[in-house]
N, C-alpha and C. Protein backbone atom coordinates (compact mmCIF):
# COMPACT_ATOMS: atom_id res chain seq x y z
N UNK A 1 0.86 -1.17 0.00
CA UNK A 1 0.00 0.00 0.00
C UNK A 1 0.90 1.23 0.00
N UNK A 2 1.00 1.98 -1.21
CA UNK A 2 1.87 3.53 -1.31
C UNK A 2 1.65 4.02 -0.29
N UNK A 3 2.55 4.36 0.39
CA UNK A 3 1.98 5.70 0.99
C UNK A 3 2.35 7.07 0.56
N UNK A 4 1.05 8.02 0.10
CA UNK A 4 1.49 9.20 -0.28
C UNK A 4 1.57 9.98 0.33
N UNK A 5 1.52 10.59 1.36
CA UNK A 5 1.63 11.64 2.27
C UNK A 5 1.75 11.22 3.76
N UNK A 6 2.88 12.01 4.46
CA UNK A 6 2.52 11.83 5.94
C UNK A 6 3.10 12.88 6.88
N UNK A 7 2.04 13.68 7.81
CA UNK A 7 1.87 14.72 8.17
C UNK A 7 1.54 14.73 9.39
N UNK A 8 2.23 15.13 10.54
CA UNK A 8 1.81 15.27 12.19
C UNK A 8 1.51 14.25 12.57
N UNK A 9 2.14 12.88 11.88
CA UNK A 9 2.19 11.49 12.91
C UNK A 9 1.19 11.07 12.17
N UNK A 10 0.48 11.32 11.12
CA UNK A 10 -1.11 10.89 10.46
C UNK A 10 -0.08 10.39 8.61
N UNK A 11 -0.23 9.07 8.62
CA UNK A 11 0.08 8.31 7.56
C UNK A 11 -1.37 8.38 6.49
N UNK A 12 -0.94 8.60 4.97
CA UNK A 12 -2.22 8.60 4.37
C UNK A 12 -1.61 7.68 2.61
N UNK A 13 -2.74 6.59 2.47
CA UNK A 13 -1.87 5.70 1.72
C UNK A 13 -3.34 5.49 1.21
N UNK A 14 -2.76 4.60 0.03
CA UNK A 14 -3.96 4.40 -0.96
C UNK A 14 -3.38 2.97 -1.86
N UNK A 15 -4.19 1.87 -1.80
CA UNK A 15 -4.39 1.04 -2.29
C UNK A 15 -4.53 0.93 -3.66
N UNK A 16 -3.83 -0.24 -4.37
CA UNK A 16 -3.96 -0.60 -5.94
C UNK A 16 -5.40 -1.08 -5.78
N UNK A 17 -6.24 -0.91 -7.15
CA UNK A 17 -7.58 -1.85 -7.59
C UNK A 17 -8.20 -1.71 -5.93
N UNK A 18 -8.47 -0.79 -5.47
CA UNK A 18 -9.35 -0.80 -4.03
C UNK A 18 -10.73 -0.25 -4.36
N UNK A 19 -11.40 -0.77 -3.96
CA UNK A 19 -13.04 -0.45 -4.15
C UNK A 19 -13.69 0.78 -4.21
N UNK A 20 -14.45 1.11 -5.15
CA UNK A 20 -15.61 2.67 -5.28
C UNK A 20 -15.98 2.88 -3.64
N UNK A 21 -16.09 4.07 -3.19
CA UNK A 21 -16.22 4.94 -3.83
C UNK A 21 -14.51 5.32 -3.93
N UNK A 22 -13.71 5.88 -4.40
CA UNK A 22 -12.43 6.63 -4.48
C UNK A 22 -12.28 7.27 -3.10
N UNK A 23 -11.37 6.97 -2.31
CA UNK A 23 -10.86 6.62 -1.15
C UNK A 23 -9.43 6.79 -0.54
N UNK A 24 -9.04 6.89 0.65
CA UNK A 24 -7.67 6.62 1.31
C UNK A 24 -7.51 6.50 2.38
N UNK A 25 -6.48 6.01 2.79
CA UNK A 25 -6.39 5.37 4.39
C UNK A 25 -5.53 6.62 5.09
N UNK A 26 -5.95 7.10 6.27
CA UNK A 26 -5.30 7.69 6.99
C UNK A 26 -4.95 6.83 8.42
N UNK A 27 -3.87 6.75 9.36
CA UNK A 27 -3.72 6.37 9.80
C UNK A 27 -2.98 7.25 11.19
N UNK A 28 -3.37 7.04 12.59
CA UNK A 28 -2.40 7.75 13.38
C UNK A 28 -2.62 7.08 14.56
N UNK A 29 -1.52 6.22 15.01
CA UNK A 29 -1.26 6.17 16.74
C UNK A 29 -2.14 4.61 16.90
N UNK A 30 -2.39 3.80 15.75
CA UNK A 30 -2.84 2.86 16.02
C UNK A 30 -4.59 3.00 15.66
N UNK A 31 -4.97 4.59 15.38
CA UNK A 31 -6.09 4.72 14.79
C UNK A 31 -6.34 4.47 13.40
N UNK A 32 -7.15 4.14 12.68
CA UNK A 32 -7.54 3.96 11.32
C UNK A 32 -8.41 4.29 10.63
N UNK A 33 -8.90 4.94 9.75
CA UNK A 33 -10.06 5.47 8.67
C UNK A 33 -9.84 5.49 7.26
N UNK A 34 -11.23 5.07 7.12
CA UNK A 34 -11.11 5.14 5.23
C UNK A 34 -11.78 6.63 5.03
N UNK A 35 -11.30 7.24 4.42
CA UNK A 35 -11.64 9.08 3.87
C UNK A 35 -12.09 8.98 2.76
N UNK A 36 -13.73 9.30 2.20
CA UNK A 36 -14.40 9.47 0.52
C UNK A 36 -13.71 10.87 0.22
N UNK A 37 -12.41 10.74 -0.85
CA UNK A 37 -11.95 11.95 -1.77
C UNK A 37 -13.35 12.68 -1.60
N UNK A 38 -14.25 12.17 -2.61
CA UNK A 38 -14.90 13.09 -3.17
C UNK A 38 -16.08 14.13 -1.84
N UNK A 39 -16.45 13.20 -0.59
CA UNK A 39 -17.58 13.75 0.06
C UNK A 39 -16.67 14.25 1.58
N UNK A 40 -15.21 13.81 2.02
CA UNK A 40 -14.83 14.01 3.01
C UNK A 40 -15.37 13.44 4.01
N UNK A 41 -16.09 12.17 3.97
CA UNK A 41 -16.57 11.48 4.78
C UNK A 41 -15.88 10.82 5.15
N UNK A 42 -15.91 9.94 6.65
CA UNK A 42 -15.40 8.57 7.19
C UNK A 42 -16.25 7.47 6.54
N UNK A 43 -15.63 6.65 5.94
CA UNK A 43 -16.21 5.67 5.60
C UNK A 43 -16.45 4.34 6.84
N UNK A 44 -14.88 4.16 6.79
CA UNK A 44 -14.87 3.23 8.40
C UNK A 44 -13.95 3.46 8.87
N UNK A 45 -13.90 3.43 10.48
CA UNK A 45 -12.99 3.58 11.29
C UNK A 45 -12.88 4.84 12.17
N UNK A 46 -11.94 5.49 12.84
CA UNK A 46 -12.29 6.30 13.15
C UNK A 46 -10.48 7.20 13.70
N UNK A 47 -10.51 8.34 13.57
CA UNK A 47 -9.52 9.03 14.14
C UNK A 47 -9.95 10.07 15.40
N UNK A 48 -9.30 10.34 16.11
CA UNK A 48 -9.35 11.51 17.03
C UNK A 48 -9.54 12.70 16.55
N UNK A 49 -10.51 13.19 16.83
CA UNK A 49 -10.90 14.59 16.80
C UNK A 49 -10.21 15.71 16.01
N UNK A 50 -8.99 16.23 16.46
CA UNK A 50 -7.48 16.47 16.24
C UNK A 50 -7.22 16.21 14.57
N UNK A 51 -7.11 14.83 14.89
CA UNK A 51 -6.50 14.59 13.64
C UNK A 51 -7.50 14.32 12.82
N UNK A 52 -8.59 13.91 12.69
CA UNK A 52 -9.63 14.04 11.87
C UNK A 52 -9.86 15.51 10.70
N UNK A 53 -9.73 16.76 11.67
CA UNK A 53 -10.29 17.78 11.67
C UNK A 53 -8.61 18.29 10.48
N UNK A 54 -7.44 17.47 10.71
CA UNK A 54 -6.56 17.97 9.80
C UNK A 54 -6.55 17.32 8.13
N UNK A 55 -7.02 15.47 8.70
CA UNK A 55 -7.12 14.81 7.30
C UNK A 55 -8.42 15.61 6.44
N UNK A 56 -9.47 16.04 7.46
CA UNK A 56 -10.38 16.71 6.12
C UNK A 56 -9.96 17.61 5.33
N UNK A 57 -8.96 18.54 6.43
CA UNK A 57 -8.94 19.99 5.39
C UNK A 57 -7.87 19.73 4.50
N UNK A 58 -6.98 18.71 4.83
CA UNK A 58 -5.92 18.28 3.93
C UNK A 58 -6.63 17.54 2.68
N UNK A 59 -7.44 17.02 2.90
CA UNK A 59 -8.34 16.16 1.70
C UNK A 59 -8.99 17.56 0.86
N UNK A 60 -9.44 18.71 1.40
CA UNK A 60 -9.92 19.45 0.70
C UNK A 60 -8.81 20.18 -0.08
N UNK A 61 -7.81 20.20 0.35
CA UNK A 61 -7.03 21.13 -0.35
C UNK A 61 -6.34 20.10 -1.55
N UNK A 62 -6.20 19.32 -1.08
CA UNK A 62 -5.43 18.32 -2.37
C UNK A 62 -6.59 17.07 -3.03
N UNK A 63 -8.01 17.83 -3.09
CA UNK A 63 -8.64 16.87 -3.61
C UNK A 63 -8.33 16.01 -5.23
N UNK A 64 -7.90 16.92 -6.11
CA UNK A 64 -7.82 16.96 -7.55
C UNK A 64 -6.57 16.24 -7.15
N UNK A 65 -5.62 15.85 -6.27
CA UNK A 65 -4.41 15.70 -6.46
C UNK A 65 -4.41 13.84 -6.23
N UNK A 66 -5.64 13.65 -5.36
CA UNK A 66 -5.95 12.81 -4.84
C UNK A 66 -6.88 11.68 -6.11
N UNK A 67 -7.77 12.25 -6.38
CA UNK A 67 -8.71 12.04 -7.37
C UNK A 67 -7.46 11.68 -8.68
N UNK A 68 -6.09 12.48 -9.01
CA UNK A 68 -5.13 11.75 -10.08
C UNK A 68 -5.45 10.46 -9.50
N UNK A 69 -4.85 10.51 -8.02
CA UNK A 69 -3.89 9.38 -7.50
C UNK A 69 -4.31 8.22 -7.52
N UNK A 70 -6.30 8.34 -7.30
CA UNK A 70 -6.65 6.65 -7.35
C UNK A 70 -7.18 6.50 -9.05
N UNK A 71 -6.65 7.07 -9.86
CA UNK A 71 -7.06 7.22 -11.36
C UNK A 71 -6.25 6.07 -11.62
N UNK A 72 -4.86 6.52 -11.02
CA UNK A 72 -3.40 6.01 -11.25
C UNK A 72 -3.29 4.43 -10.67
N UNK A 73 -3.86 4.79 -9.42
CA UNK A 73 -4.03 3.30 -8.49
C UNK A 73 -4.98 2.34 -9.30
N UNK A 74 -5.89 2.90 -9.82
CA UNK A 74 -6.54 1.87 -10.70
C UNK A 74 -5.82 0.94 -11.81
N UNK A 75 -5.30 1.86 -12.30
CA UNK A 75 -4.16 1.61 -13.21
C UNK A 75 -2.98 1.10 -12.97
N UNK A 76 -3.09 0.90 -12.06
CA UNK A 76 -1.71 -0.13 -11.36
C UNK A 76 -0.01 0.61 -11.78
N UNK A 77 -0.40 2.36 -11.96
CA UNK A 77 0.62 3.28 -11.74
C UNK A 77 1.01 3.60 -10.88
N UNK A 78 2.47 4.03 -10.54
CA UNK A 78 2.97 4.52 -9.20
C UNK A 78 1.96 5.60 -8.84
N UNK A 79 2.05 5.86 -7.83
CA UNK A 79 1.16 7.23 -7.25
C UNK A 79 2.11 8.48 -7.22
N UNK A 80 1.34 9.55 -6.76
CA UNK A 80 2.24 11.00 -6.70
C UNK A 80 2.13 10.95 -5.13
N UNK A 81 3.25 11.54 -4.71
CA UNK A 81 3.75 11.82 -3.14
C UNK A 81 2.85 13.40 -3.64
N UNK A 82 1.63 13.63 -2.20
CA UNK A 82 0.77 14.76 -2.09
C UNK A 82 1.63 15.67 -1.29
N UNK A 83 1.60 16.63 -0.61
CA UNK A 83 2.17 17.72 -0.43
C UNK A 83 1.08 17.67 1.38
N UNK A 84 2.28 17.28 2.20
CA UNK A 84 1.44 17.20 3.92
C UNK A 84 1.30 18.75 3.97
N UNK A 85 0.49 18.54 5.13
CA UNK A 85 -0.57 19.76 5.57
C UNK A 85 0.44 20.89 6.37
């Protein structure tokens, strides 16, 4: 699993051929969540407050960057390293 970005202890990685909706894993401290690119939702799992409140706005700012990345992941292309928060 790439990981493309990692920012204030919060790992954010994205899976080859991984399931609709377009998605990524953030990770911190033993916490885990799946993040919808497109709606900024938790899909499953859950982070702390804290760090929640940074993976969204980081998802908002690099949405288009994100949206390449699982274009690419579909495609069984390397990914782009995103730009941490």
């Amino acid at each position: 699993m790439p990981e493309i970005s990692l920012f204030r202890g919060i790992r954010i990685t994205m899976y080859y051929n991984d399931h609709n909706p377009p998605h990524f894993h953030a990770e911190y401290a033993g916490y885990k969540a799946l993040v919808d690119v497109i709606s900024g939702c938790v899909l499953r799992g859950s982070l702390p407050a804290r760090q929640l409140k940074l993976v969204l706005a980081w998802n908002e700012l690099h949405r288009d960057e994100l949206m390449q990345n699982w274009e690419l992941a579909k495609r069984q292309q390397p990914l782009n390293a995103v730009d941490p928060l």
